[in-house]
PDB file of N, CA and C in Angstrom:
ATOM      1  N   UNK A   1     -29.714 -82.574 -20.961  1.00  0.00           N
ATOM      2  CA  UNK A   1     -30.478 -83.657 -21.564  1.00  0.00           C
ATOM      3  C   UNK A   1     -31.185 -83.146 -22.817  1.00  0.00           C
ATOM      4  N   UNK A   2     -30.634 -83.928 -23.721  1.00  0.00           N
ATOM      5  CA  UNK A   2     -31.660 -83.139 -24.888  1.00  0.00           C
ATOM      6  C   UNK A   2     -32.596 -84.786 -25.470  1.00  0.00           C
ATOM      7  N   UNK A   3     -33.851 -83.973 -26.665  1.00  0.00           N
ATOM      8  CA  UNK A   3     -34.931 -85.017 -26.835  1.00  0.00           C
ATOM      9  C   UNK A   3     -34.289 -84.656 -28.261  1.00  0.00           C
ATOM     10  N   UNK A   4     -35.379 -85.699 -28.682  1.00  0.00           N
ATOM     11  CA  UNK A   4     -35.234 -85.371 -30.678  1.00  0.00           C
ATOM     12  C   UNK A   4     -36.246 -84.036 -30.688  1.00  0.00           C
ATOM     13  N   UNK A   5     -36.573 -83.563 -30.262  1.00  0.00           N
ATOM     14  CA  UNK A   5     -36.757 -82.339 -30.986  1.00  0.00           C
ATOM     15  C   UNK A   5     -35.652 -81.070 -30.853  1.00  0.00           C
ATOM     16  N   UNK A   6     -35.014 -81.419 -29.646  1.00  0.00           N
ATOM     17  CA  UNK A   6     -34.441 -80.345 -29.351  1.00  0.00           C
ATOM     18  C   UNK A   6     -33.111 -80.467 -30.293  1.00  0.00           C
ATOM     19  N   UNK A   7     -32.322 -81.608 -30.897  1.00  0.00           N
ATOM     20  CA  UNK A   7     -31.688 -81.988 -31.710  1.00  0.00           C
ATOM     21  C   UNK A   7     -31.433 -81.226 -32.626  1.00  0.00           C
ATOM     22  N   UNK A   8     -32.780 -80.410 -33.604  1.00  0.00           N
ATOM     23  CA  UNK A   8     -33.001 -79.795 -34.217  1.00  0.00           C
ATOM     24  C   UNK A   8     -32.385 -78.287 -33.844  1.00  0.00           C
ATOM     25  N   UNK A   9     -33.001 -77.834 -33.449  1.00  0.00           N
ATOM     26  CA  UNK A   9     -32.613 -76.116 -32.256  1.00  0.00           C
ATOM     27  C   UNK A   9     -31.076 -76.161 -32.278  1.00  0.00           C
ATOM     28  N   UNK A  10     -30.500 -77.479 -31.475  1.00  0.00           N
ATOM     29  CA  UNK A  10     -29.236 -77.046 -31.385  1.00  0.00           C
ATOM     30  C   UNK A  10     -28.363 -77.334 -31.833  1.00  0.00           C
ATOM     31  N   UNK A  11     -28.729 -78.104 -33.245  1.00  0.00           N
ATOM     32  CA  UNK A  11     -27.987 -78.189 -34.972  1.00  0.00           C
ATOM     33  C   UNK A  11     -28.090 -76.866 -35.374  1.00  0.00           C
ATOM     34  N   UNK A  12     -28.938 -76.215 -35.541  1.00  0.00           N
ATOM     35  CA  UNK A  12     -29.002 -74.568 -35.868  1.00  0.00           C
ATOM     36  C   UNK A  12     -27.993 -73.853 -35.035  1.00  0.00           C
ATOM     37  N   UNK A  13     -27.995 -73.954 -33.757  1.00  0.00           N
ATOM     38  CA  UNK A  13     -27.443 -73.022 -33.002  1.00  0.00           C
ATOM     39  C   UNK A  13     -26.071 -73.498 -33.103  1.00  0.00           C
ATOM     40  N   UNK A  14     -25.941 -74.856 -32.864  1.00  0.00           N
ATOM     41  CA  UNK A  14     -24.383 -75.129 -33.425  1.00  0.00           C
ATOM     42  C   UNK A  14     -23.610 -74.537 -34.453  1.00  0.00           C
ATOM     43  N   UNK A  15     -24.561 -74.253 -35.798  1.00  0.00           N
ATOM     44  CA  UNK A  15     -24.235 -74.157 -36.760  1.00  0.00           C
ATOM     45  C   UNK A  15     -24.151 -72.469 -37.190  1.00  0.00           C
ATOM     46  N   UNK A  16     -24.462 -71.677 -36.119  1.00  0.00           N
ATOM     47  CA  UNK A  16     -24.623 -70.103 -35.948  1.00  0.00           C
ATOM     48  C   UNK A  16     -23.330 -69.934 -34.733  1.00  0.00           C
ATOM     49  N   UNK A  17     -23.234 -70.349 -34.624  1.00  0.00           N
ATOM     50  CA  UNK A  17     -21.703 -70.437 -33.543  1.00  0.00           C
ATOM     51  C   UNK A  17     -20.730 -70.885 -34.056  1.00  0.00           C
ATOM     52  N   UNK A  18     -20.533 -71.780 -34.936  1.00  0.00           N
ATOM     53  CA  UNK A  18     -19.335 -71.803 -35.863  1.00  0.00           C
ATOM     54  C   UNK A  18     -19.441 -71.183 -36.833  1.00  0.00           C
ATOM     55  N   UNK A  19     -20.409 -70.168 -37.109  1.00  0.00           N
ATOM     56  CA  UNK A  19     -20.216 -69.380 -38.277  1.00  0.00           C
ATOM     57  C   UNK A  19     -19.670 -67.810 -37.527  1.00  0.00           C
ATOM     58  N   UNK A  20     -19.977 -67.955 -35.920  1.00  0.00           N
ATOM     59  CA  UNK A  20     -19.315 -66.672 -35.550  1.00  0.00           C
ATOM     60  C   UNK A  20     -18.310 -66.750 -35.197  1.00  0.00           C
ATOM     61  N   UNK A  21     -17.711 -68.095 -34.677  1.00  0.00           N
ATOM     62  CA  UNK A  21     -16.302 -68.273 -34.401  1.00  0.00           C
ATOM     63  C   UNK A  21     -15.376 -68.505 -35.832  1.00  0.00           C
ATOM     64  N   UNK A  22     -15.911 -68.254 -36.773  1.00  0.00           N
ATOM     65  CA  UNK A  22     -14.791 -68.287 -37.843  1.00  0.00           C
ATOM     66  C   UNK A  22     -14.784 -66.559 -38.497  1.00  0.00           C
ATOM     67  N   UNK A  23     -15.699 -65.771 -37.910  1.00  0.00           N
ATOM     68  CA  UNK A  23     -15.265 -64.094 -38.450  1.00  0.00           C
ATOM     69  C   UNK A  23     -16.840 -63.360 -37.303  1.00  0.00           C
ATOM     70  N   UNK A  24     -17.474 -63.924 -36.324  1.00  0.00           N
ATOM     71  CA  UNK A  24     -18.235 -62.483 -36.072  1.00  0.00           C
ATOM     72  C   UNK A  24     -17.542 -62.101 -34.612  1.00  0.00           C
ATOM     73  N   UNK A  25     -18.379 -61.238 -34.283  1.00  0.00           N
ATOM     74  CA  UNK A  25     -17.935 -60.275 -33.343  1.00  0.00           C
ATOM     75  C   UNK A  25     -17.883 -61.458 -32.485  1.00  0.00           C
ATOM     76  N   UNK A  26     -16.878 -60.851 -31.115  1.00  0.00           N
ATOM     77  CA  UNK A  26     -16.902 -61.119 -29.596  1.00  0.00           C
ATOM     78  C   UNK A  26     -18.803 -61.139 -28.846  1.00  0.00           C
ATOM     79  N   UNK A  27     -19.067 -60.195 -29.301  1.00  0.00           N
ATOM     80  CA  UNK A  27     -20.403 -59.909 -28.872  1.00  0.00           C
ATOM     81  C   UNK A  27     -21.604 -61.280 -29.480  1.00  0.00           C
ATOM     82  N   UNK A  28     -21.403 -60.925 -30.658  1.00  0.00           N
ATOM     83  CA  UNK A  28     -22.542 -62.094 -31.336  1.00  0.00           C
ATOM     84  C   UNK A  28     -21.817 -63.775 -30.749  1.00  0.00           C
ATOM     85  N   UNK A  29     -20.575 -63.634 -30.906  1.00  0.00           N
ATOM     86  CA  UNK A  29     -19.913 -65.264 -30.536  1.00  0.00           C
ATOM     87  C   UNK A  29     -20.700 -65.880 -29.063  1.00  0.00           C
ATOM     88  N   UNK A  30     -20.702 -64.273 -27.951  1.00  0.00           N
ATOM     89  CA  UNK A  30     -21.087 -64.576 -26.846  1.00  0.00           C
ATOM     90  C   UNK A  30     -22.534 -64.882 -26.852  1.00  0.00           C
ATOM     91  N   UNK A  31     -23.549 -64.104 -27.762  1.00  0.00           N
ATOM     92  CA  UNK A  31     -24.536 -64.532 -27.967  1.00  0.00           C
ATOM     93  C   UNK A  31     -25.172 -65.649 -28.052  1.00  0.00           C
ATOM     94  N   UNK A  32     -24.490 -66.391 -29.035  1.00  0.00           N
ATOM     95  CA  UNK A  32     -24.645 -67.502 -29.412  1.00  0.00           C
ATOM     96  C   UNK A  32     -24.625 -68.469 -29.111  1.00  0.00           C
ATOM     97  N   UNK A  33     -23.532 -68.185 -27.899  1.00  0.00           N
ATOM     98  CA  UNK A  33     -22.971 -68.793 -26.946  1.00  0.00           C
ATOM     99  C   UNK A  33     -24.233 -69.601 -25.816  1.00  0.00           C
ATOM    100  N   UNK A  34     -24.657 -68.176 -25.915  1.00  0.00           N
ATOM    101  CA  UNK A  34     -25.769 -68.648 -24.551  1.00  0.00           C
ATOM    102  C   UNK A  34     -27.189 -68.834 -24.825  1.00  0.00           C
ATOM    103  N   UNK A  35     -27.383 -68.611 -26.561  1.00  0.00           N
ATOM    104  CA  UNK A  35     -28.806 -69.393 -26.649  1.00  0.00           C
ATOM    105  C   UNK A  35     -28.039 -70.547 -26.665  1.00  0.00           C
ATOM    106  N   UNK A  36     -27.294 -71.575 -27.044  1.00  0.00           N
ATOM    107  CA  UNK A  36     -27.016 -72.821 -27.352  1.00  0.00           C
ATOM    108  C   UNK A  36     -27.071 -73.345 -25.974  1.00  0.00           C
ATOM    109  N   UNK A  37     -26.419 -72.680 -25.184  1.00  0.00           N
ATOM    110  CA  UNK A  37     -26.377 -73.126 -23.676  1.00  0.00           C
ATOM    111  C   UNK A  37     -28.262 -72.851 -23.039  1.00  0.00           C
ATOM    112  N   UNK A  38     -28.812 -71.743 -23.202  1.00  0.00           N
ATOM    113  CA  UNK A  38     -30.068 -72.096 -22.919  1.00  0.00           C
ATOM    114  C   UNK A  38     -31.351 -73.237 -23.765  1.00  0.00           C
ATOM    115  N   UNK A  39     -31.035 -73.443 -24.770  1.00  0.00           N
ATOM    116  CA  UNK A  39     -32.000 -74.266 -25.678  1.00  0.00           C
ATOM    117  C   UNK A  39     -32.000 -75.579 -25.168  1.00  0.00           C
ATOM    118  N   UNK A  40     -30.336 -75.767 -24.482  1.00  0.00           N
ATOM    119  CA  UNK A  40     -30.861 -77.345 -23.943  1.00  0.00           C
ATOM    120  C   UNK A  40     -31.647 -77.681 -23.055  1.00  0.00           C
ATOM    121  N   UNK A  41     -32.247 -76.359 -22.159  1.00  0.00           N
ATOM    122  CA  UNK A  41     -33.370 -76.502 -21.164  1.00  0.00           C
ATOM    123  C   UNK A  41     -34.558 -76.216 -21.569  1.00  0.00           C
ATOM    124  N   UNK A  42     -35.217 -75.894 -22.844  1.00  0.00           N
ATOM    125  CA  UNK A  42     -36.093 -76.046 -23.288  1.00  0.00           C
ATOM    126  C   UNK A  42     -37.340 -77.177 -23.645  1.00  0.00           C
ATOM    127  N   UNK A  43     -38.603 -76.918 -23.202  1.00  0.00           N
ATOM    128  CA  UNK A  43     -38.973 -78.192 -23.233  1.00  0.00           C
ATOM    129  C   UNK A  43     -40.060 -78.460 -24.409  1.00  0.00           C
ATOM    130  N   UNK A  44     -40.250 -77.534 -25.392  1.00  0.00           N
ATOM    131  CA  UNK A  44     -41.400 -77.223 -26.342  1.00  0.00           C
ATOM    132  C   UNK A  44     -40.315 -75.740 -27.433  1.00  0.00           C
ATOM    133  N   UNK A  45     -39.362 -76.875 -28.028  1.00  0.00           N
ATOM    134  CA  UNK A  45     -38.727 -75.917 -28.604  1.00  0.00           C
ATOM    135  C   UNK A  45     -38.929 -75.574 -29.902  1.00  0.00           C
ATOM    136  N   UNK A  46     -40.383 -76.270 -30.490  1.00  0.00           N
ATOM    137  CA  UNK A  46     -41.162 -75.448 -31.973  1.00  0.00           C
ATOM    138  C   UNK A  46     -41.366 -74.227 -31.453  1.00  0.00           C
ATOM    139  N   UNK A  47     -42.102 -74.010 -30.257  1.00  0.00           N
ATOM    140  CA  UNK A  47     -42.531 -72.742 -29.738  1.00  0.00           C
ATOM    141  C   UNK A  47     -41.847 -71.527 -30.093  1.00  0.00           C
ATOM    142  N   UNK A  48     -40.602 -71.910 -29.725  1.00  0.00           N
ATOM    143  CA  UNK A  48     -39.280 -70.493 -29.836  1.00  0.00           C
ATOM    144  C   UNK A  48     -39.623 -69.772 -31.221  1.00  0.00           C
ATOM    145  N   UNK A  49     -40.070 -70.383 -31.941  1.00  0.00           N
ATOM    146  CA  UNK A  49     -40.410 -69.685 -33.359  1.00  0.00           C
ATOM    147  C   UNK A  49     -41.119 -68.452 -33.053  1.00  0.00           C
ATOM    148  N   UNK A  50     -41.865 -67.972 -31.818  1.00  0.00           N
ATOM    149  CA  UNK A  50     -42.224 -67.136 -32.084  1.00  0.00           C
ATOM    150  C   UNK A  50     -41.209 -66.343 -31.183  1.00  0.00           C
ATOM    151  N   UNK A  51     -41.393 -64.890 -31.330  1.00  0.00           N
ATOM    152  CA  UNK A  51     -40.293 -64.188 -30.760  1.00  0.00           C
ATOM    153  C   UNK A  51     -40.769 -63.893 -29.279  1.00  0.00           C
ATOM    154  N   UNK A  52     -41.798 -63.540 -28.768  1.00  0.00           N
ATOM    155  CA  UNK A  52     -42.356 -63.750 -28.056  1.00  0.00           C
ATOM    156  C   UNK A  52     -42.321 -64.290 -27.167  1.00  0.00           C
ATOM    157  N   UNK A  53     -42.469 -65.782 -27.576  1.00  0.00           N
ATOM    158  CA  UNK A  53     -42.626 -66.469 -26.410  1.00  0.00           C
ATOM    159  C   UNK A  53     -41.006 -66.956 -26.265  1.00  0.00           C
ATOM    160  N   UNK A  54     -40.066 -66.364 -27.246  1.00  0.00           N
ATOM    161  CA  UNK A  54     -38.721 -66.659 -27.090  1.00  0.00           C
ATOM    162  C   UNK A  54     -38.086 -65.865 -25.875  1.00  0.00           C
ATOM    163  N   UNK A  55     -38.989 -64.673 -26.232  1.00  0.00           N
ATOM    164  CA  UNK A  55     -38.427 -63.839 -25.009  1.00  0.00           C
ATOM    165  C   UNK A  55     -38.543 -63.543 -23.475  1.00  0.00           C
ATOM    166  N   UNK A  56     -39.999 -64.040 -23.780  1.00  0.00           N
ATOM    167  CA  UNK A  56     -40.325 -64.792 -22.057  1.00  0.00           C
ATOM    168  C   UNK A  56     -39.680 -65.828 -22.104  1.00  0.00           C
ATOM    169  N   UNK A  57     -38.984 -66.600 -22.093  1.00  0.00           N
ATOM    170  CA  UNK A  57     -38.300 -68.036 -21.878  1.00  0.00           C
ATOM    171  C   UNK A  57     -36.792 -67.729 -21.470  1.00  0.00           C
ATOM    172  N   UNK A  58     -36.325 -66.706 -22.811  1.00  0.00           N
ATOM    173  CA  UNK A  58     -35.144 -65.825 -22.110  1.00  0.00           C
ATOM    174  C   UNK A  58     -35.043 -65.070 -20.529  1.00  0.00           C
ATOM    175  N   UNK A  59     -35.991 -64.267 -20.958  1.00  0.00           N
ATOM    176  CA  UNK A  59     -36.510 -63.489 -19.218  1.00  0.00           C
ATOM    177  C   UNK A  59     -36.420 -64.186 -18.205  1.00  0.00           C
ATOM    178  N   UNK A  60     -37.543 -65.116 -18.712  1.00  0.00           N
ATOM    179  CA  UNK A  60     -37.417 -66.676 -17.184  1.00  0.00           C
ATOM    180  C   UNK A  60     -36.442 -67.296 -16.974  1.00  0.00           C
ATOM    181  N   UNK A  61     -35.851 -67.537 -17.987  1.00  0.00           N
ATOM    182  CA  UNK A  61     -34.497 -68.782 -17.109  1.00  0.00           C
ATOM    183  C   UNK A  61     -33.473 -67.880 -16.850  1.00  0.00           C
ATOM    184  N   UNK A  62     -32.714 -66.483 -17.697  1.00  0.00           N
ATOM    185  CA  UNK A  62     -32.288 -66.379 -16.757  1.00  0.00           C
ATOM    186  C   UNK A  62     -32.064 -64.551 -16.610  1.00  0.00           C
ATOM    187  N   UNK A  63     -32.152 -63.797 -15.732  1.00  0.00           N
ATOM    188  CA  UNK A  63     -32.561 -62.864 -15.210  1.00  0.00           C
ATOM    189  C   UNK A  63     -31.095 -61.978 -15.266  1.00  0.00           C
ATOM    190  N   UNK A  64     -30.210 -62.474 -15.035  1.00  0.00           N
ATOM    191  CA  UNK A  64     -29.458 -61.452 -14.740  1.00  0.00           C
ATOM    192  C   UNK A  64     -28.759 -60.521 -16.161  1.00  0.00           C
ATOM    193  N   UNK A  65     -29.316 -61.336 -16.934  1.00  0.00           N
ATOM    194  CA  UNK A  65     -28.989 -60.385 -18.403  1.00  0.00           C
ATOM    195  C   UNK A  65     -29.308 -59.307 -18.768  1.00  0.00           C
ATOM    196  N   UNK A  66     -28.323 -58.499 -19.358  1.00  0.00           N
ATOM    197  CA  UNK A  66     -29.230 -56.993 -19.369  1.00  0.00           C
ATOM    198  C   UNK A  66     -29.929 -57.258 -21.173  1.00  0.00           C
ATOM    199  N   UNK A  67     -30.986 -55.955 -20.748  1.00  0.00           N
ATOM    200  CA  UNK A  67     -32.471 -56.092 -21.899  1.00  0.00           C
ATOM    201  C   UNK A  67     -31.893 -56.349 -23.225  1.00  0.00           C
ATOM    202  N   UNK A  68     -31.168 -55.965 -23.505  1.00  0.00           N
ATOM    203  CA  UNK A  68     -30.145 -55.615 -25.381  1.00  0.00           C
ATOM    204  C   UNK A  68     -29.502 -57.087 -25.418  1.00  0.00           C
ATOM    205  N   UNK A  69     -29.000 -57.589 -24.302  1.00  0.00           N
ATOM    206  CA  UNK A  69     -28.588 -58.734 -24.870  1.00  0.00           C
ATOM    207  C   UNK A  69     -29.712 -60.031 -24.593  1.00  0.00           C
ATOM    208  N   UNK A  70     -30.413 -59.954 -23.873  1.00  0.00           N
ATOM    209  CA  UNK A  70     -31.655 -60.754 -23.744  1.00  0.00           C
ATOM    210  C   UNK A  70     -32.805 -60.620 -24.880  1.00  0.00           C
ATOM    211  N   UNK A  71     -32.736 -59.159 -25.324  1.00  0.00           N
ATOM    212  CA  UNK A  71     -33.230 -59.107 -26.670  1.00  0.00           C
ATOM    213  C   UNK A  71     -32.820 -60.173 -28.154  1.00  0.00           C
ATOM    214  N   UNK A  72     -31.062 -59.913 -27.540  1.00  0.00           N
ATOM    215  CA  UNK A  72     -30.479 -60.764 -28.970  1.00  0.00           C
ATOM    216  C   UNK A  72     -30.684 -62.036 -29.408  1.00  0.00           C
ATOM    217  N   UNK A  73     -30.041 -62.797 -27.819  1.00  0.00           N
ATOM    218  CA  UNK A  73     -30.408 -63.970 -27.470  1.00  0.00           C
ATOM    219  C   UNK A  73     -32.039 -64.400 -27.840  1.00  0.00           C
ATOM    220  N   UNK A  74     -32.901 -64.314 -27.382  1.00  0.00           N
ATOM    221  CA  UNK A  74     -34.088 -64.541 -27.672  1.00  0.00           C
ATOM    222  C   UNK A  74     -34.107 -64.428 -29.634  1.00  0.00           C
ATOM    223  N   UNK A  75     -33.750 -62.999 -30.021  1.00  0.00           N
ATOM    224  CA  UNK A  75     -33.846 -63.184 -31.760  1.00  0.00           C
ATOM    225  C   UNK A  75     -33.044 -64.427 -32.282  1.00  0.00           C
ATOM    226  N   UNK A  76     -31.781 -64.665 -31.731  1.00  0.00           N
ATOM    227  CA  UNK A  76     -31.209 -65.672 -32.065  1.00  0.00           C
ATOM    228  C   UNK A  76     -31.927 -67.081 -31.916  1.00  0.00           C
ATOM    229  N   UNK A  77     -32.750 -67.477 -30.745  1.00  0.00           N
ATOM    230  CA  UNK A  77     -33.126 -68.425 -30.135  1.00  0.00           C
ATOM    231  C   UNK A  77     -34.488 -68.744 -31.419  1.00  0.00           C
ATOM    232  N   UNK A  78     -35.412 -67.666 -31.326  1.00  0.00           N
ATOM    233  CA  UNK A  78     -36.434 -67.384 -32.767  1.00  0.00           C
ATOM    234  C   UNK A  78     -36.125 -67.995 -34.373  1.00  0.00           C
ATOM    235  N   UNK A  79     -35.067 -67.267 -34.042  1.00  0.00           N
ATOM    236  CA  UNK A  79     -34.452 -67.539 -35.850  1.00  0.00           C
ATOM    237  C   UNK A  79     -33.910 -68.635 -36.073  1.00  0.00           C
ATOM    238  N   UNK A  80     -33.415 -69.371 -34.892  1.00  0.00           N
ATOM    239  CA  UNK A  80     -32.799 -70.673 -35.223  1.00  0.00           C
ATOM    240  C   UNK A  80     -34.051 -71.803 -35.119  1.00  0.00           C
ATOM    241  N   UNK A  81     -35.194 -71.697 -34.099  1.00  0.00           N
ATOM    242  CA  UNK A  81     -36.655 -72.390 -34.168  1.00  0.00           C
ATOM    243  C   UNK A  81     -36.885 -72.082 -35.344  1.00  0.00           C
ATOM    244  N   UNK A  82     -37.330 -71.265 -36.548  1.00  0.00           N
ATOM    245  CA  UNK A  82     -37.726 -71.112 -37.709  1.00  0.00           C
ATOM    246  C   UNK A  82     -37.060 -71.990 -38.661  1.00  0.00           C
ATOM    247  N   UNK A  83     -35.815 -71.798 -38.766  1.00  0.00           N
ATOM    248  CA  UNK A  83     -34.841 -72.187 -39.381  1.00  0.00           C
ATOM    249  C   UNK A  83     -35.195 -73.934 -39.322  1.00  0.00           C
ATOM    250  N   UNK A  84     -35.041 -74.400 -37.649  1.00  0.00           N
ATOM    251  CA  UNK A  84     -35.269 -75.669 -37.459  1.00  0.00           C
ATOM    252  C   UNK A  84     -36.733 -76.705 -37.510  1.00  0.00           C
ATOM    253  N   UNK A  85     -37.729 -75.595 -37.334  1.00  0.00           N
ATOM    254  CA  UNK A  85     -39.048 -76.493 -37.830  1.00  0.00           C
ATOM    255  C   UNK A  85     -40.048 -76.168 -38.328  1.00  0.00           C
ATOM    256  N   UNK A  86     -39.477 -74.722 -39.340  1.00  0.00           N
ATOM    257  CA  UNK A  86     -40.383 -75.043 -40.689  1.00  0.00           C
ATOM    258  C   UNK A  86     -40.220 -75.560 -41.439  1.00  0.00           C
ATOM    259  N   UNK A  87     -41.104 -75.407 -42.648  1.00  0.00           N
ATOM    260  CA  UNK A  87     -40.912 -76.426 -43.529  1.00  0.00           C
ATOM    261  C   UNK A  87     -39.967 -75.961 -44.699  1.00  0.00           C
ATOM    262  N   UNK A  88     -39.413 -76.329 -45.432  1.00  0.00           N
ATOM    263  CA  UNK A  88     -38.343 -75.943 -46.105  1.00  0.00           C
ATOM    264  C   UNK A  88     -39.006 -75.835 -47.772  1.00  0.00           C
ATOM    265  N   UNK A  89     -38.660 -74.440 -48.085  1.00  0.00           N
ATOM    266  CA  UNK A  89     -39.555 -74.208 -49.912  1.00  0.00           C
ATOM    267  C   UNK A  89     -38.825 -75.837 -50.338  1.00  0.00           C
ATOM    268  N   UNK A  90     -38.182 -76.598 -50.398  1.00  0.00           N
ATOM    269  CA  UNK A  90     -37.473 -77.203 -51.181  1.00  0.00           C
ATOM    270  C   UNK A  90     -38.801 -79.164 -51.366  1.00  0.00           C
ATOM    271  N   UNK A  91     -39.122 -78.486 -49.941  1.00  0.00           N
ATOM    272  CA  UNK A  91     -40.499 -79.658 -49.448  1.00  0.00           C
ATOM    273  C   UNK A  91     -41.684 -79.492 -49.951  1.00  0.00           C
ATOM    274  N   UNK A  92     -42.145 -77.852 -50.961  1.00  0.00           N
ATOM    275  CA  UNK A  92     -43.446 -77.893 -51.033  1.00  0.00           C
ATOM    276  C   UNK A  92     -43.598 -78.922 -52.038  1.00  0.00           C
ATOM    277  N   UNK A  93     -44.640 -78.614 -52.419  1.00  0.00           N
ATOM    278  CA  UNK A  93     -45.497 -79.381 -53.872  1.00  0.00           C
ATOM    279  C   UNK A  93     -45.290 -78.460 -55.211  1.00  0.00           C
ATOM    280  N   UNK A  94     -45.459 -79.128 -56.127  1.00  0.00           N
ATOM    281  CA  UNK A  94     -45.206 -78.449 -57.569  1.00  0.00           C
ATOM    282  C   UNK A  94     -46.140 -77.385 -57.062  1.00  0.00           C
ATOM    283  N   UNK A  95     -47.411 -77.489 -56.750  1.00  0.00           N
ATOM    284  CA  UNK A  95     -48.692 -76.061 -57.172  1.00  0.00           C
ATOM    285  C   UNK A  95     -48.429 -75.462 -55.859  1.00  0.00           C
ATOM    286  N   UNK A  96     -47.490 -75.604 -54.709  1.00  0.00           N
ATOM    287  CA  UNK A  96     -47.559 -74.884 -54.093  1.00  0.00           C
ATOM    288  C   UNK A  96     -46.394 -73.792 -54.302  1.00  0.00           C
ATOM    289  N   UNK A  97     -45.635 -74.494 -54.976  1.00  0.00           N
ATOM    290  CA  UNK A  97     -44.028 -73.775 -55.584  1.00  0.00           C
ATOM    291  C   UNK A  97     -44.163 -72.471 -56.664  1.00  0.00           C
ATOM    292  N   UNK A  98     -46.175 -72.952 -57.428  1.00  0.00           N
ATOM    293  CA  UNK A  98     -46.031 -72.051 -58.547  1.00  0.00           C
ATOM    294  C   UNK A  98     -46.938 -70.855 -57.988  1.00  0.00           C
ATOM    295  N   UNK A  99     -47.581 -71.399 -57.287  1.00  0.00           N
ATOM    296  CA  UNK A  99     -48.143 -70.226 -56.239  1.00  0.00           C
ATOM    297  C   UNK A  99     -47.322 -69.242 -55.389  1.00  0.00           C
ATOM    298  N   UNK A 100     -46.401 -69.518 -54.948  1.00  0.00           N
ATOM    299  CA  UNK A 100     -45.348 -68.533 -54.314  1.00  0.00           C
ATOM    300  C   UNK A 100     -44.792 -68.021 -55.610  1.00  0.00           C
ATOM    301  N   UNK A 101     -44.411 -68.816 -56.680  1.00  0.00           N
ATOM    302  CA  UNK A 101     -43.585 -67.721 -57.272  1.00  0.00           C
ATOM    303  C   UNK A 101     -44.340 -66.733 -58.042  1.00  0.00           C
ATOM    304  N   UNK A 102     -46.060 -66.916 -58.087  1.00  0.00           N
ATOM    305  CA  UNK A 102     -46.562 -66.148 -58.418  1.00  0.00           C
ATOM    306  C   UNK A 102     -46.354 -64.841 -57.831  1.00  0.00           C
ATOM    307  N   UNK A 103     -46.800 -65.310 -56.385  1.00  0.00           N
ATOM    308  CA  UNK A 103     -46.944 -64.148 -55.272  1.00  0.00           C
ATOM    309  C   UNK A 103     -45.992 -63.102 -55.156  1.00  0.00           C
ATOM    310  N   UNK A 104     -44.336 -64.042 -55.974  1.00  0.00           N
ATOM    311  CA  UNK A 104     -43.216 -63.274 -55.482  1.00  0.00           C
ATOM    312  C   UNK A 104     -43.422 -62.359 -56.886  1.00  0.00           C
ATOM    313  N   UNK A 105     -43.923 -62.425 -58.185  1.00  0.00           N
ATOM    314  CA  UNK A 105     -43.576 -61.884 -59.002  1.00  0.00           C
ATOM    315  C   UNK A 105     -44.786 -60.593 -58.924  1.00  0.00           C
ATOM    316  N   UNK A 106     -45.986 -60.969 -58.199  1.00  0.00           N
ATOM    317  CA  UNK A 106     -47.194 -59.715 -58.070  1.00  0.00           C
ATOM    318  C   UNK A 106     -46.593 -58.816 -57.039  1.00  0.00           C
ATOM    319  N   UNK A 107     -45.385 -59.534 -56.247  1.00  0.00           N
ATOM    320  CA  UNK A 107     -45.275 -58.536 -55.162  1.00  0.00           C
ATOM    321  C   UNK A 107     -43.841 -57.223 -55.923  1.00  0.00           C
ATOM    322  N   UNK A 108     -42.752 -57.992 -56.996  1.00  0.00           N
ATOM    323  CA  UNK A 108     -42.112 -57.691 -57.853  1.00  0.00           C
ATOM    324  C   UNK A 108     -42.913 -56.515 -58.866  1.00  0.00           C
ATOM    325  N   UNK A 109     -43.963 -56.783 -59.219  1.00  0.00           N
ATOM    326  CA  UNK A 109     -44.325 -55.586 -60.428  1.00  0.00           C
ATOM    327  C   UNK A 109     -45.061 -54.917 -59.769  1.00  0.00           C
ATOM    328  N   UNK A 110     -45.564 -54.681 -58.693  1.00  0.00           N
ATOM    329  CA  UNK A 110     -45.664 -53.758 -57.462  1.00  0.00           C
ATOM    330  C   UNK A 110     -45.206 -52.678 -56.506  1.00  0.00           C
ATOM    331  N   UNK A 111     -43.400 -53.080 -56.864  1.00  0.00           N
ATOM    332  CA  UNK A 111     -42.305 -52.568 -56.225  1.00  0.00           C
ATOM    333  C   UNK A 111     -41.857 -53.093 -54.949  1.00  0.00           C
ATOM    334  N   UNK A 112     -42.770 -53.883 -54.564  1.00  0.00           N
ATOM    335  CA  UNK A 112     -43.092 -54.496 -53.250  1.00  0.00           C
ATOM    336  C   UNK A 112     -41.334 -54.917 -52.564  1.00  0.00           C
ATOM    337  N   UNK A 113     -41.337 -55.624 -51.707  1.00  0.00           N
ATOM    338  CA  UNK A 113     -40.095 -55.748 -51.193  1.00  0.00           C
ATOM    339  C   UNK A 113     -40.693 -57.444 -50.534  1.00  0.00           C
ATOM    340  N   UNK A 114     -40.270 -58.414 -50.298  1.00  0.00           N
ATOM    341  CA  UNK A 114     -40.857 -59.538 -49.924  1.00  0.00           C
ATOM    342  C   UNK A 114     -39.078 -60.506 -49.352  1.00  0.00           C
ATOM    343  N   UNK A 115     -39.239 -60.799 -47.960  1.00  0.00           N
ATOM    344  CA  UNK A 115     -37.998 -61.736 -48.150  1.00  0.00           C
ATOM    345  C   UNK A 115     -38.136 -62.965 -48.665  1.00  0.00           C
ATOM    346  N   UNK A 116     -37.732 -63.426 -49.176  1.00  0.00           N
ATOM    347  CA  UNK A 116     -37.589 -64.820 -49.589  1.00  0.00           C
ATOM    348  C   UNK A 116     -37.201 -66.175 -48.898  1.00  0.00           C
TER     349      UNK A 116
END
């Protein structure tokens, strides 16, 4: 059973599973495999954004996974919540757009390293 939020989560995860079934590993495919299959039992799936509480949720539902791949799963589960309900640079505001690119250019003549 999925809600409209969860809609979100597993448009991402859909969309990370056909990007491994067209060239990644056996390993990541299986990955992917089984956050998509766990996200639909999720019931507060902004949460997953943090890694954290991605990974207790992994742990809890389901147990028999070993740590490395319950690790993955959970990063996968994280990265696709981020992906799905933040807000997107493309949404800020003009002064909030010139403020980041400030930030990115103080962190630039710094040497700094910043992802984008």
């Amino acid at each position: 059973m999925t809600n409209k939020e969860n809609v979100f989560l597993q448009s991402e995860l859909a969309n990370e599973l056909n990007r491994m079934q067209g060239g990644g590993t056996s390993y990541r495919l299986e990955t992917a495999q089984l956050a998509l299959a766990l996200s639909r039992h999720v019931k507060v799936p902004e949460s997953l954004r943090d890694r954290e509480v991605a990974r207790q949720y992994v742990r809890a539902v389901s147990m028999d996974l070993q740590e490395d791949r319950a690790e993955d799963v959970a990063k996968m589960l994280s990265m696709a919540a981020r992906r799905a309900y933040n807000t997107p640079e493309s949404a800020f505001s003009v002064d909030m757009k010139v403020k980041l690119e400030e930030k990115r250019n103080r962190f630039k003549t710094h040497g700094l390293r910043m992802k984008s």
